[in-house]
Protein backbone atom coordinates (compact mmCIF):
# COMPACT_ATOMS: atom_id res chain seq x y z
CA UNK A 1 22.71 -15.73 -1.91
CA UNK A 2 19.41 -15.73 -3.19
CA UNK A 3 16.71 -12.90 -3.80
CA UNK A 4 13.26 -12.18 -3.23
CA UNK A 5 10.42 -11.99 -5.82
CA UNK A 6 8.61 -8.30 -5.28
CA UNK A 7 6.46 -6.91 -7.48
CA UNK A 8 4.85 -3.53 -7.84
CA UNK A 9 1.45 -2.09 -7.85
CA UNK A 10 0.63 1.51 -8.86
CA UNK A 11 -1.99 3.23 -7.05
CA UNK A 12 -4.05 5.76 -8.69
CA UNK A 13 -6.22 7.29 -6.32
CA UNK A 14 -8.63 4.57 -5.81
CA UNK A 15 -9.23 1.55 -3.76
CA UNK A 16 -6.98 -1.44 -4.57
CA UNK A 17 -6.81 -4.79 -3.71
CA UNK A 18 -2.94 -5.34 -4.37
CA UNK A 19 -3.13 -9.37 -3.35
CA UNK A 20 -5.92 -11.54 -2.66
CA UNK A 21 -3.60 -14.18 -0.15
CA UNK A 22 -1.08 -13.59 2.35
CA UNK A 23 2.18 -11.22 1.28
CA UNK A 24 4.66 -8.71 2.83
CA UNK A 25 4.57 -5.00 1.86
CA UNK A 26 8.07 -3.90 1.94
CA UNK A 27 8.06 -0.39 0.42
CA UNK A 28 5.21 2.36 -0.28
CA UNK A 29 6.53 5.12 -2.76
CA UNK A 30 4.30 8.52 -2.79
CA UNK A 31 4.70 10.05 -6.33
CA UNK A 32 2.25 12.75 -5.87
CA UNK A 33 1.61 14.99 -2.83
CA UNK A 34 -2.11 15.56 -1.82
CA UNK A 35 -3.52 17.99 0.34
CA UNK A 36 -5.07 15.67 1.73
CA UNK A 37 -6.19 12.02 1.94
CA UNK A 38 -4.41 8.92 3.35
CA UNK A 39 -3.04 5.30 1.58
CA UNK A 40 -5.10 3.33 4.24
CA UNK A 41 -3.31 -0.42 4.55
CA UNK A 42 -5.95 -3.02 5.23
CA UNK A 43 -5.46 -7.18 5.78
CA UNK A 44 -7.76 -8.29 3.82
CA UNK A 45 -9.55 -8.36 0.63
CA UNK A 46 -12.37 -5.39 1.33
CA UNK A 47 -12.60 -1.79 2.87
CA UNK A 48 -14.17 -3.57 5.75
CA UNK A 49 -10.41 -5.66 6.74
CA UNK A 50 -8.83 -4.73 9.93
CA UNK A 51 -6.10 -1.61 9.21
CA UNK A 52 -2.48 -2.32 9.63
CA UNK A 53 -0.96 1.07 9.06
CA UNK A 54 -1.49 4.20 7.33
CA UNK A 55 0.67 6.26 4.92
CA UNK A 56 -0.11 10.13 4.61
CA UNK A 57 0.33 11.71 1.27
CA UNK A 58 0.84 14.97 1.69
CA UNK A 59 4.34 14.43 0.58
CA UNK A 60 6.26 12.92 -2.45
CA UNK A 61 8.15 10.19 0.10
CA UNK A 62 9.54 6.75 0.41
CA UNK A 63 8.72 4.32 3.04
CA UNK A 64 11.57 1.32 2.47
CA UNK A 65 12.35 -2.02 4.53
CA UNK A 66 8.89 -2.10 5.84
CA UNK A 67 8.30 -5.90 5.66
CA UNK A 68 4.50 -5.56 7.19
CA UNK A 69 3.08 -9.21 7.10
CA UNK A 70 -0.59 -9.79 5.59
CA UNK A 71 -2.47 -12.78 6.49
CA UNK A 72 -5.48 -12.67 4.92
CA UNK A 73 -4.86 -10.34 1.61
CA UNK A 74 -3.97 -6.58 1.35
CA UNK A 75 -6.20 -4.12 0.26
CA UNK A 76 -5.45 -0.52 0.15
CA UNK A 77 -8.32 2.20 0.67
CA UNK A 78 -7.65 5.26 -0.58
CA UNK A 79 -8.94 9.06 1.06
CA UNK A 80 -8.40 10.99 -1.97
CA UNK A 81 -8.33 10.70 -5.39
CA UNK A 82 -5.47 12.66 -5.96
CA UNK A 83 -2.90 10.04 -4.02
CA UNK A 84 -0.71 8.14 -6.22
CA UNK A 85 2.12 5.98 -4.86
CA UNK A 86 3.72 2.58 -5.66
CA UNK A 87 3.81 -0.24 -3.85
CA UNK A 88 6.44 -2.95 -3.73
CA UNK A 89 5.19 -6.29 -2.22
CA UNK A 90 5.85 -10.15 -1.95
């Protein structure tokens, strides 16, 4: 049995580009609940990339086994400055 090489990327409350080439997002952590604002998941390298999902953080909360493919980068835009999560990729 083998396993898979994830890393993590902390997200402070501004836009992030967490890789530049293709990669899976398999989990998004939320460490700190906002009234508002939104973790806004992009493919691509810019704010401009098509959106794959979006992750509210209104709510300390885990999002596991996602496995959301990224052709062309991913980039995360976020709404407010007060969301802070982690994000474990490949």
């Amino acid at each position: 049995m083998t396993s898979d090489n994830h890393n993590i990327k902390n997200i402070n409350g501004a836009n992030t580009l967490i890789k530049a080439s293709h990669g899976v997002v398999t989990a998004v952590h939320v460490m700190h609940d906002s009234t508002t604002g939104d973790l806004v998941f992009r493919n691509g390298t810019t704010v401009a990339a098509p959106i794959e999902f979006t992750i509210h953080t209104q709510n300390p909360q885990a999002y596991i086994q996602l496995n959301r493919r990224f052709e062309n980068g991913i980039y995360v835009e976020c709404t407010s400055q007060n969301a802070y999560a982690l994000v474990v990729y490949k």
